[in-house]
N, C-alpha and C. Protein backbone atom coordinates (compact mmCIF):
# COMPACT_ATOMS: atom_id res chain seq x y z
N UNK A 1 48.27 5.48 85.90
CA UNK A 1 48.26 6.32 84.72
C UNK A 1 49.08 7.58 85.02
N UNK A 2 50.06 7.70 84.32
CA UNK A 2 50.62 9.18 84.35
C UNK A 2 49.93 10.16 84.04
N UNK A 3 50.57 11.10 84.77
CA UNK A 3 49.83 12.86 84.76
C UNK A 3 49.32 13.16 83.49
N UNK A 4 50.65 13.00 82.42
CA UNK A 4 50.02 13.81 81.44
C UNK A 4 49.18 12.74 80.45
N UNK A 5 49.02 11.73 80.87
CA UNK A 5 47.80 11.19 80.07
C UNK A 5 46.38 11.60 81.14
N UNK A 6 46.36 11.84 81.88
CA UNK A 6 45.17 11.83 82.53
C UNK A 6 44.80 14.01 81.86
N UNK A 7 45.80 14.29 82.09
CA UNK A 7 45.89 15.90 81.58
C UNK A 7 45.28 15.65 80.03
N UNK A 8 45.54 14.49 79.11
CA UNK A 8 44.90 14.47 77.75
C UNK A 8 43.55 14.04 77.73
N UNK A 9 43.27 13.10 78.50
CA UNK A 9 41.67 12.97 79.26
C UNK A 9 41.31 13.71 79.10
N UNK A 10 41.53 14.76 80.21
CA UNK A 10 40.52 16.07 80.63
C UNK A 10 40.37 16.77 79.30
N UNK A 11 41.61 17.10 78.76
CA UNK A 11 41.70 17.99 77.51
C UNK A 11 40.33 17.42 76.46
N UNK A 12 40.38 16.36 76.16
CA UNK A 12 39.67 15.17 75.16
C UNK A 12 38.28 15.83 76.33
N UNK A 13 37.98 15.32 77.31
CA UNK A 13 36.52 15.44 77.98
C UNK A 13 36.50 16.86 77.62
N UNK A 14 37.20 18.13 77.86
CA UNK A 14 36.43 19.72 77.40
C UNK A 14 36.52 19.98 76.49
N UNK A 15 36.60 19.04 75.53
CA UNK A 15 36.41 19.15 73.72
C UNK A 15 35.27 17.95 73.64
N UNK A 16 34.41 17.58 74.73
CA UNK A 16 32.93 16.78 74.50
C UNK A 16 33.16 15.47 74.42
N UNK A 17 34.49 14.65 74.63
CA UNK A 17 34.36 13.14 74.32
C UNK A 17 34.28 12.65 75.32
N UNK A 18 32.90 12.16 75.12
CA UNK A 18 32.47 11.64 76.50
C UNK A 18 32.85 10.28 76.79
N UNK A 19 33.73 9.60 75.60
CA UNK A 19 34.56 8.21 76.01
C UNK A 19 35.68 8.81 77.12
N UNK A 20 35.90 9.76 76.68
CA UNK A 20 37.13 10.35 77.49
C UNK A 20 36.96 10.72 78.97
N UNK A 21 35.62 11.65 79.27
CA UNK A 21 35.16 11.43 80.39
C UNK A 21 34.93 9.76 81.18
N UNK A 22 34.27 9.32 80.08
CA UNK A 22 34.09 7.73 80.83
C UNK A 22 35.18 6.91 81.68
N UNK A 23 36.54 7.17 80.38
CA UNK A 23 37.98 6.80 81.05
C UNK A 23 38.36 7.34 82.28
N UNK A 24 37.68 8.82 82.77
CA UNK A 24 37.76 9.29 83.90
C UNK A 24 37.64 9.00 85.07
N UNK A 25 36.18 8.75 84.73
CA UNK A 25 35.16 8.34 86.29
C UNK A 25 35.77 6.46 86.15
N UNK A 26 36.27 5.83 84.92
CA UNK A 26 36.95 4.27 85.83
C UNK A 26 37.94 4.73 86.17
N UNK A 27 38.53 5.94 86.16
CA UNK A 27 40.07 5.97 86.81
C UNK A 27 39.50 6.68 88.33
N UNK A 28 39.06 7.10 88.48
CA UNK A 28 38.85 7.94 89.82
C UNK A 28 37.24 7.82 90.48
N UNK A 29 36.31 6.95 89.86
CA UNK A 29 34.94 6.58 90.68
C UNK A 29 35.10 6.08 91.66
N UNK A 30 35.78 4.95 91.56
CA UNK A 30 36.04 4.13 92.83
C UNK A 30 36.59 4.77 93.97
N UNK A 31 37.57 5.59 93.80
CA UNK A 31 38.14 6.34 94.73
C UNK A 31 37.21 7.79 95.27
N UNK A 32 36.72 8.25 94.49
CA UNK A 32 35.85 9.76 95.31
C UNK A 32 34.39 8.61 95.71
N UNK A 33 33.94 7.47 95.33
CA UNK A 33 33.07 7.05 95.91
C UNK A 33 33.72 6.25 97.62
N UNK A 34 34.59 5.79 97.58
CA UNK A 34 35.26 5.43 98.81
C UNK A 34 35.59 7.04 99.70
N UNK A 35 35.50 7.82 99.65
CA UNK A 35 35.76 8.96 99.92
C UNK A 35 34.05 9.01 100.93
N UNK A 36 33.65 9.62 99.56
CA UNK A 36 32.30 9.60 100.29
C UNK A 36 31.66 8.83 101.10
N UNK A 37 31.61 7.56 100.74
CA UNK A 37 31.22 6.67 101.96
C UNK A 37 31.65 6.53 103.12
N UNK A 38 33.20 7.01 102.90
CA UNK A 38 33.83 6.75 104.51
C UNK A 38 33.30 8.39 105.17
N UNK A 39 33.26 9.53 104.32
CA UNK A 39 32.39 10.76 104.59
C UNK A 39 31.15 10.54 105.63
N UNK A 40 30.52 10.09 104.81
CA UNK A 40 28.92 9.71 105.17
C UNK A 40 29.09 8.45 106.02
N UNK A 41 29.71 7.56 106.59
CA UNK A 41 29.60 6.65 107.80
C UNK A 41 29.43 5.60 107.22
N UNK A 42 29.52 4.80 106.35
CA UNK A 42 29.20 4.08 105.33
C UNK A 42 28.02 3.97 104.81
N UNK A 43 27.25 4.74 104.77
CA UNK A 43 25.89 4.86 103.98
C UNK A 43 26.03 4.37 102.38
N UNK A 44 26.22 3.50 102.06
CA UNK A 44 26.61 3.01 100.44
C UNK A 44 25.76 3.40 99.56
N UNK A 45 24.10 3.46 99.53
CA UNK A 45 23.50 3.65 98.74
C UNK A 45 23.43 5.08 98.76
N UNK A 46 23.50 5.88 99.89
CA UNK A 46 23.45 7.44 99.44
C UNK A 46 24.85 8.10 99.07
N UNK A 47 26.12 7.41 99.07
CA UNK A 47 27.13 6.96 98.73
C UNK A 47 27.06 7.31 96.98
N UNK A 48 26.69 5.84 96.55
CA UNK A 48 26.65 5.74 95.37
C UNK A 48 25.93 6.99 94.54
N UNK A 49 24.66 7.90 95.07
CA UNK A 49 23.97 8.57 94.76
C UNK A 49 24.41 9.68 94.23
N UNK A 50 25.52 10.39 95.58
CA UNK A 50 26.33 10.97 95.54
C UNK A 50 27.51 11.28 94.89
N UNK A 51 27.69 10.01 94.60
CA UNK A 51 29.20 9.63 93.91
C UNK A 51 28.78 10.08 92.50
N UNK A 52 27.40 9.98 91.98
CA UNK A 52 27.00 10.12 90.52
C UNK A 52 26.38 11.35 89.90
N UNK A 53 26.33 12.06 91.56
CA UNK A 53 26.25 13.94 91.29
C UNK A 53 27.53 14.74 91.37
N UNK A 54 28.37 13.84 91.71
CA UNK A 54 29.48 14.56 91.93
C UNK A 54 30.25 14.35 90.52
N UNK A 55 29.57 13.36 89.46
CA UNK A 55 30.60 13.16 88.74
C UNK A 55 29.93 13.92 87.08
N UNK A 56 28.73 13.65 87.46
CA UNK A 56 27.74 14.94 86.97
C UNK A 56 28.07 16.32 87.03
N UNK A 57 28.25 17.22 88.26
CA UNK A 57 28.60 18.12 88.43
C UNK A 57 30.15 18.64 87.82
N UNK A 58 31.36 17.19 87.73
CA UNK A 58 32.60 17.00 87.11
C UNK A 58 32.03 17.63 85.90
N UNK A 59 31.05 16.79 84.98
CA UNK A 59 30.94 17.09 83.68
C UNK A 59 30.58 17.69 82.87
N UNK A 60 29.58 18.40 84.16
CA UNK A 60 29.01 19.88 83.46
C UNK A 60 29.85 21.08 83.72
N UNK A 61 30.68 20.79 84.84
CA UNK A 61 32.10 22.01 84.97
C UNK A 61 33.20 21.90 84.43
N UNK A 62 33.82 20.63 83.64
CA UNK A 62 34.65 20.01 82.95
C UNK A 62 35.53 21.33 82.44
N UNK A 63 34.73 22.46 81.64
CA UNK A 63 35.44 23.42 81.19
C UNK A 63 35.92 24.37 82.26
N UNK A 64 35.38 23.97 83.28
CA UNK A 64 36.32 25.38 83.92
C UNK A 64 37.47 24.54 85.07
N UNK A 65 37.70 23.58 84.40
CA UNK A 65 38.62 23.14 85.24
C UNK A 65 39.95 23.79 84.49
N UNK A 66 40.91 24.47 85.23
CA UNK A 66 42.02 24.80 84.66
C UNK A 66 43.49 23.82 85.02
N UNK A 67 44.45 24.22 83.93
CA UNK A 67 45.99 22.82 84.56
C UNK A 67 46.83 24.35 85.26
N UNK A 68 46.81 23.83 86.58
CA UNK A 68 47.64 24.93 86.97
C UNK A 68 48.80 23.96 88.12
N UNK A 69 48.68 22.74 87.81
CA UNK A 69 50.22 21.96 88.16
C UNK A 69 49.23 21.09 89.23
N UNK A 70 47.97 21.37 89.77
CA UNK A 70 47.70 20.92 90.93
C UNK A 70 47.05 19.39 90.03
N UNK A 71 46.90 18.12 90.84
CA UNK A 71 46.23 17.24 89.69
C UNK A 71 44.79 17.00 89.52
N UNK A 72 44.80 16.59 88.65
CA UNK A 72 42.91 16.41 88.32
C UNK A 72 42.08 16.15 89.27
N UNK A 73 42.64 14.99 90.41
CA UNK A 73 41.88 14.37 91.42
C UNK A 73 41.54 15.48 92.38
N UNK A 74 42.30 16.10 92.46
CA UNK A 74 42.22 17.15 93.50
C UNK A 74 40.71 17.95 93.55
N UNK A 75 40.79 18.52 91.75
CA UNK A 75 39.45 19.35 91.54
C UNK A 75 38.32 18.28 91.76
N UNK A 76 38.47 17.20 91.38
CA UNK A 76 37.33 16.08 91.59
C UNK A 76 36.95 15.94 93.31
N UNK A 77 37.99 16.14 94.32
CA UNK A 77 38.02 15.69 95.78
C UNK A 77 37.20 16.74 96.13
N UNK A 78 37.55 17.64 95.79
CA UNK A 78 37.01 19.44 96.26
C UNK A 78 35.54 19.66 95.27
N UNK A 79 35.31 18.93 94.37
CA UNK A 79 33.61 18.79 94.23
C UNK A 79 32.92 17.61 95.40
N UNK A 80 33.48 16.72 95.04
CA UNK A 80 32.71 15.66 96.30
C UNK A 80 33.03 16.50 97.43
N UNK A 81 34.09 17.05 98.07
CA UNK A 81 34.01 17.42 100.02
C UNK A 81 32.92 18.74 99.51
N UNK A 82 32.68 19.38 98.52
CA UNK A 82 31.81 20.46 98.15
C UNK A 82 30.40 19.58 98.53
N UNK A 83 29.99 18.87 97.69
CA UNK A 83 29.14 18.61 97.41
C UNK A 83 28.09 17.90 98.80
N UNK A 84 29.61 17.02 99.75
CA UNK A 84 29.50 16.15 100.73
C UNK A 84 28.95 16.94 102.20
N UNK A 85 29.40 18.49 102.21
CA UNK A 85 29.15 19.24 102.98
C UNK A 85 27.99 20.32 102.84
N UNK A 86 27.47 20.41 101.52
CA UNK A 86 26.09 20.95 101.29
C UNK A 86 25.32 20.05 101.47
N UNK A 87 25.04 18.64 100.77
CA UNK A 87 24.48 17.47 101.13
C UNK A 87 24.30 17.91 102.90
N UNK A 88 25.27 17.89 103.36
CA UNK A 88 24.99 17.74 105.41
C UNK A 88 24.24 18.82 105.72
N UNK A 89 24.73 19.86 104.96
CA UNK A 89 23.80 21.05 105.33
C UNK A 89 22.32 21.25 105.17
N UNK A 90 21.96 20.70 104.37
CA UNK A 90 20.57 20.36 104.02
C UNK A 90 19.80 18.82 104.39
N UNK A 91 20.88 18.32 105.54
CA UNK A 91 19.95 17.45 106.22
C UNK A 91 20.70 17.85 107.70
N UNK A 92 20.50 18.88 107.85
CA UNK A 92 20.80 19.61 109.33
C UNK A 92 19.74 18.87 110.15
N UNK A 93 18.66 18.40 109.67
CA UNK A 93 17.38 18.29 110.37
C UNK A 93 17.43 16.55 110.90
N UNK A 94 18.23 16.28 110.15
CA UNK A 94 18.43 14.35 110.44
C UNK A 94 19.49 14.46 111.10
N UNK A 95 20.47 13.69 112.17
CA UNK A 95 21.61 13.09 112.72
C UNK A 95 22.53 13.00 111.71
N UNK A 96 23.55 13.39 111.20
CA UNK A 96 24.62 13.66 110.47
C UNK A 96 25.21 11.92 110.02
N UNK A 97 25.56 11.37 111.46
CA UNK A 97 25.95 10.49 111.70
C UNK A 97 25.37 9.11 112.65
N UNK A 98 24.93 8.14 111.98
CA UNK A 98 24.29 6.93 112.30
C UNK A 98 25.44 5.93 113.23
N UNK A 99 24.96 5.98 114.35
CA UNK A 99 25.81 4.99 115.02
C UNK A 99 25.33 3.49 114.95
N UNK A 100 24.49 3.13 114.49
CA UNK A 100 24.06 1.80 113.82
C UNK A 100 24.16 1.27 112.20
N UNK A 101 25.14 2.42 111.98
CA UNK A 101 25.89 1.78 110.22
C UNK A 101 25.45 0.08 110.05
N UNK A 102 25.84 -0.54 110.90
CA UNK A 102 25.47 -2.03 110.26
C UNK A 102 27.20 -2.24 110.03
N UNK A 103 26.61 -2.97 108.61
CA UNK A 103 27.81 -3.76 107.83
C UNK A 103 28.63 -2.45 106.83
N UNK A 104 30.02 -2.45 106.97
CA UNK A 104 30.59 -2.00 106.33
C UNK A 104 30.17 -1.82 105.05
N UNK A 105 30.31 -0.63 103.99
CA UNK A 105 30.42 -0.28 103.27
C UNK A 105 31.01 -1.67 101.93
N UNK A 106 30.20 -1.88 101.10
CA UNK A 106 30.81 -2.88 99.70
C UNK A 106 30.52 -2.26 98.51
N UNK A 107 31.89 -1.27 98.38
CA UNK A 107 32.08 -0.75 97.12
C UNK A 107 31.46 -1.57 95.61
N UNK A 108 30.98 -1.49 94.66
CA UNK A 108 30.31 -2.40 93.88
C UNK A 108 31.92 -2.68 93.25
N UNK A 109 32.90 -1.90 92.89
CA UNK A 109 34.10 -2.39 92.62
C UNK A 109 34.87 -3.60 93.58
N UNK A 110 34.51 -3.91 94.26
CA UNK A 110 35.46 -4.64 95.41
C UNK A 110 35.43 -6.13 95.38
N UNK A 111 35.97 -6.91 95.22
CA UNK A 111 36.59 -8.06 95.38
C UNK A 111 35.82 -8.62 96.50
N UNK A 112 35.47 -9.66 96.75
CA UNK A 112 35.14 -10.67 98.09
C UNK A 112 36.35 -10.20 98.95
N UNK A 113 37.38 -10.71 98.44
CA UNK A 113 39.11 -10.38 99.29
C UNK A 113 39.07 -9.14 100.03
N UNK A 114 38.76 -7.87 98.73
CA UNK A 114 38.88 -6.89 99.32
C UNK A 114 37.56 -6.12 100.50
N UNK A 115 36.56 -7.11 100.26
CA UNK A 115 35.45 -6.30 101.09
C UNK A 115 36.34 -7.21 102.13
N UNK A 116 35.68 -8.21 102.87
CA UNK A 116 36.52 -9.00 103.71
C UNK A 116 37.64 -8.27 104.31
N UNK A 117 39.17 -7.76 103.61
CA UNK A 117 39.86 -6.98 104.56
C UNK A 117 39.31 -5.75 104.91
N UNK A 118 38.65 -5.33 104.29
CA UNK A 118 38.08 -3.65 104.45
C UNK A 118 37.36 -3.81 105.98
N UNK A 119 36.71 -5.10 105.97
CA UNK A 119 35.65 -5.09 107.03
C UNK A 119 36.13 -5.41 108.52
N UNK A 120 37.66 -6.35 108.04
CA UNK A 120 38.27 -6.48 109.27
C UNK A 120 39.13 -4.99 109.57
N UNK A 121 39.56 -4.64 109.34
CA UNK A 121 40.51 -3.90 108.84
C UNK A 121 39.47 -1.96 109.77
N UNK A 122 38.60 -2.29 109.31
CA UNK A 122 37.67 -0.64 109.34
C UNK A 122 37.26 -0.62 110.30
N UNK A 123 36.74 -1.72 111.68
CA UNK A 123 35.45 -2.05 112.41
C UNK A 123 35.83 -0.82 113.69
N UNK A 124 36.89 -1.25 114.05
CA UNK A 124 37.39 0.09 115.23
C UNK A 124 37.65 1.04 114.39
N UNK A 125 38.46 1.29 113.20
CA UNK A 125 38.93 2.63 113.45
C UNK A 125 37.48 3.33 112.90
N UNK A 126 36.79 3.06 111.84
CA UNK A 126 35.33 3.39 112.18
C UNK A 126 35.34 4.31 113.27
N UNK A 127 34.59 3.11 114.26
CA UNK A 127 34.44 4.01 115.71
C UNK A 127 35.19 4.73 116.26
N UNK A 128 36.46 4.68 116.05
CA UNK A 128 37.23 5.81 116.27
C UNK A 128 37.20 7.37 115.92
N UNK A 129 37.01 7.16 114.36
CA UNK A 129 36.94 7.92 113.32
C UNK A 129 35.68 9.22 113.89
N UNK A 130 33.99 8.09 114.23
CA UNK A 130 33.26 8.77 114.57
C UNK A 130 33.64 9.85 115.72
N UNK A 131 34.69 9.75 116.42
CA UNK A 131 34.89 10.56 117.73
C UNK A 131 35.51 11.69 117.58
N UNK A 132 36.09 11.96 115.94
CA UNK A 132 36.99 12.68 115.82
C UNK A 132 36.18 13.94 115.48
N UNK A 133 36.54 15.54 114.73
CA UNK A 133 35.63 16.54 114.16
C UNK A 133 35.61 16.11 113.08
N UNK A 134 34.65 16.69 112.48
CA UNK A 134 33.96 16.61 110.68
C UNK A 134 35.70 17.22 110.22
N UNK A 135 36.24 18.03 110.74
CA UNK A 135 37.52 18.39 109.66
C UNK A 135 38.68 17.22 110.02
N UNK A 136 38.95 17.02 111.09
CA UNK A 136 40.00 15.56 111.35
C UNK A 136 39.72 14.80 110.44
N UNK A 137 38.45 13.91 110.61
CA UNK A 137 37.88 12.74 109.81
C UNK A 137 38.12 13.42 108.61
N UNK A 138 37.40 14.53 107.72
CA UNK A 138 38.01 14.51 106.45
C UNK A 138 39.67 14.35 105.98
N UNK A 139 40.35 15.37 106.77
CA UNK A 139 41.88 14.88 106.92
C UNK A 139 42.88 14.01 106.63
N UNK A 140 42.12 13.06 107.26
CA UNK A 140 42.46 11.97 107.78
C UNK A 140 41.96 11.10 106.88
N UNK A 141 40.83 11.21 106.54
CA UNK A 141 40.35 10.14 105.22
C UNK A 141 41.34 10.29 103.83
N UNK A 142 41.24 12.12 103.56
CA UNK A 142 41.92 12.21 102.16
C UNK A 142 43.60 11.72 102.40
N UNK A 143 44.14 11.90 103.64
CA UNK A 143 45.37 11.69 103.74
C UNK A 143 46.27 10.57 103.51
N UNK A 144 45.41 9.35 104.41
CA UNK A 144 45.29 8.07 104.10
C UNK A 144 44.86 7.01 103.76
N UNK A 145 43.54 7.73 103.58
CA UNK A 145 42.52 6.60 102.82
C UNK A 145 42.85 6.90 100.99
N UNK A 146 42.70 8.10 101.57
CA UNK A 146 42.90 8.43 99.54
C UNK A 146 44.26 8.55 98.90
N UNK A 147 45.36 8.92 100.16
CA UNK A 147 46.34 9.21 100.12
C UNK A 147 46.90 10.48 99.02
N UNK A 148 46.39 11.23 99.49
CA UNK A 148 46.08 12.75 99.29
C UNK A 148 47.54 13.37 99.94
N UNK A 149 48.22 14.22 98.94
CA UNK A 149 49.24 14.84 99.87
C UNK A 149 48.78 16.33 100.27
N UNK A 150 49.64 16.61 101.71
CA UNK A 150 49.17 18.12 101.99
C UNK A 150 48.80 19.00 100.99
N UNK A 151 49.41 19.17 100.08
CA UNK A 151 48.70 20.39 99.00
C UNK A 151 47.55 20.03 98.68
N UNK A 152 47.43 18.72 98.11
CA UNK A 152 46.33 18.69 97.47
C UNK A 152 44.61 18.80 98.62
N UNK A 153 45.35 17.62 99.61
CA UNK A 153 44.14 18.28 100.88
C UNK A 153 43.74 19.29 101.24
N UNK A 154 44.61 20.21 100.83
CA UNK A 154 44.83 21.62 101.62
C UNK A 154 43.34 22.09 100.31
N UNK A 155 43.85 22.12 99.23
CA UNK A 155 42.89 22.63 98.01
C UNK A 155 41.79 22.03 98.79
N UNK A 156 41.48 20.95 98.48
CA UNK A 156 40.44 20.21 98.58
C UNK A 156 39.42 20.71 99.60
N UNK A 157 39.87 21.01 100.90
CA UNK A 157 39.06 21.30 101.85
C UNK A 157 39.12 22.67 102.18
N UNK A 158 39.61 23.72 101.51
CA UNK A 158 39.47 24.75 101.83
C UNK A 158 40.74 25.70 102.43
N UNK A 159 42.06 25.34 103.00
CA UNK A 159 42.33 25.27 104.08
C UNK A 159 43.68 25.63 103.92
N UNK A 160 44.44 25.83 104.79
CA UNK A 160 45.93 25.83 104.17
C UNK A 160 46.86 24.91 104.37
N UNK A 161 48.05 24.60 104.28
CA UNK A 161 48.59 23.32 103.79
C UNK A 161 48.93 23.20 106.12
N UNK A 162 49.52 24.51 106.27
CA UNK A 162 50.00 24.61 107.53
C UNK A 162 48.89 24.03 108.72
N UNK A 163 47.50 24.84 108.24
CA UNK A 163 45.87 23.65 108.99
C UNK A 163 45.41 22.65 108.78
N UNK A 164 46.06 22.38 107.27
CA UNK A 164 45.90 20.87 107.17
C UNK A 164 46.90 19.89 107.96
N UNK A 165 47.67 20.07 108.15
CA UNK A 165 49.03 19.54 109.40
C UNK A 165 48.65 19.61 110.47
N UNK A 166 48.12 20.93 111.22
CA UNK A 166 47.69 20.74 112.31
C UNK A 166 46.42 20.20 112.81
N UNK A 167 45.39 20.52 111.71
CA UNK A 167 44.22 18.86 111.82
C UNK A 167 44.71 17.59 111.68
N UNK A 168 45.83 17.29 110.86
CA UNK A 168 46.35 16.12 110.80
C UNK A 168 47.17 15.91 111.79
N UNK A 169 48.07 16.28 112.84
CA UNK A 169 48.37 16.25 113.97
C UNK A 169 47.20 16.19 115.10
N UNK A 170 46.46 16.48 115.03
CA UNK A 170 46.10 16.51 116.55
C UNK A 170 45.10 15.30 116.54
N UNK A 171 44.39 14.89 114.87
CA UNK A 171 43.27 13.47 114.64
C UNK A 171 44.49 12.94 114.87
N UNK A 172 45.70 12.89 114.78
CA UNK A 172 46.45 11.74 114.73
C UNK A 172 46.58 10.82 116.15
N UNK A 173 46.70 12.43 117.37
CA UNK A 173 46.69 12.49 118.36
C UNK A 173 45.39 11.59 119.15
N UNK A 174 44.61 12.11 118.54
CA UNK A 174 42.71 11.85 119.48
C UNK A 174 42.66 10.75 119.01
N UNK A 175 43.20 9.99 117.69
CA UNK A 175 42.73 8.47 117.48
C UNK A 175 43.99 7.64 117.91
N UNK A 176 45.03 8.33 118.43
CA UNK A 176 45.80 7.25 118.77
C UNK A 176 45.61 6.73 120.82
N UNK A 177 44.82 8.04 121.04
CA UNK A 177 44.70 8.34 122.51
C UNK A 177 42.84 7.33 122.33
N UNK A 178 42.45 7.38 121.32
CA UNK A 178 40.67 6.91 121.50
C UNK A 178 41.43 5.50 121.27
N UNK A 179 42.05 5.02 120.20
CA UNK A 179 42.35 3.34 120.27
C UNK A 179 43.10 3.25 121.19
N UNK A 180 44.20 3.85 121.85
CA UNK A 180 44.29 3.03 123.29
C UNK A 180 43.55 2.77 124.58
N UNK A 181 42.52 3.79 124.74
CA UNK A 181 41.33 3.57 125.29
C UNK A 181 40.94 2.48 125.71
N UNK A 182 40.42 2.46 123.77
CA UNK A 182 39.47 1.33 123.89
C UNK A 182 40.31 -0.32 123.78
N UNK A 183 41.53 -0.31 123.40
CA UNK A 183 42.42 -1.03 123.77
C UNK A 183 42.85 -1.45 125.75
N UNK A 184 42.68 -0.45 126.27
CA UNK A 184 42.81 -0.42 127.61
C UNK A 184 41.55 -1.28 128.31
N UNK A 185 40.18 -0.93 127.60
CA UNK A 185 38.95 -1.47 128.11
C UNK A 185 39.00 -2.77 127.76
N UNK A 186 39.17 -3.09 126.51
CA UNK A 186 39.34 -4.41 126.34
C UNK A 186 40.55 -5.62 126.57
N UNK A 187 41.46 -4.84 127.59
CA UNK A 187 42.38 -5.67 128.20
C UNK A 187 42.18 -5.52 129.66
């Protein structure tokens, strides 16, 4: 979908049409819920939970979203990493991160095909992923999982476009140095 139809969306959603919102969350659910899950370690059901406060929170702030060139997804990424990092903060008291995830993450959008490659496809860098900081792993998720460009990551997480490069340099670094590792052990 081009920009400026997604820009008439939003416009249509802060004038109350909530078909218009609806068109929203199928254009971009799937994606801030893949976000979050790879966030949260694949936790799917608190995932999904999440995914439906964040899109809640979209719709009750709908009006103060302004067009200032940056794109829609962006303000949507920067409520979920908002939302994804108060969520952690208020379970300071539990393990952040479950090293017994189980089975990959199955988006309710996903294909047999596509869970299947996801699952081959995720199993190391997963574990990789876990080794990295809470800001790499985000990085690194919006960069190429979501395929997020520097500006917009940069919004998203707080940060500037120049720290978003250098978190994205150095996760690039620690997961290419952790998979040869574990490439090394297993040869």
């Amino acid at each position: 979908m081009q920009g400026y139809e997604v820009d008439d969306l939003v416009r249509r959603a802060q004038a109350r049409d909530r078909a218009a919102f609806g068109e929203l969350y199928a254009l971009y659910g799937r994606k801030i819920y893949a976000y979050i899950v790879y966030s949260l370690n694949g936790r799917a059901h608190l995932a999904e939970d999440l995914t439906e406060e964040v899109f809640l929170k979209a719709l009750e702030n709908i009006d103060s979203y302004r067009f200032t060139g940056a794109p829609f997804s962006a303000w949507l990424y920067r409520i979920a990493h908002n939302h994804i990092v108060d969520y952690l903060r208020a379970q300071r008291k539990e393990p952040v991160l479950s090293l017994d995830s189980g089975e990959p993450y199955r988006a309710p959008f996903a294909s047999d095909e596509e869970f299947l490659e996801l699952r081959l496809d995720s199993q190391g860098l997963k574990e990789a992923l876990r080794k990295l900081t809470e800001e790499q792993r985000n990085v690194i998720l919006l960069r190429f999982v979501q395929d997020q460009s520097i500006a917009d990551t940069a919004r998203i997480v707080g940060k500037g476009e120049d720290a978003v490069k250098k978190l994205q340099s150095r996760a690039l670094r620690s997961l290419k140095r952790i998979l040869s590792r574990e490439a090394d052990d297993d040869g």
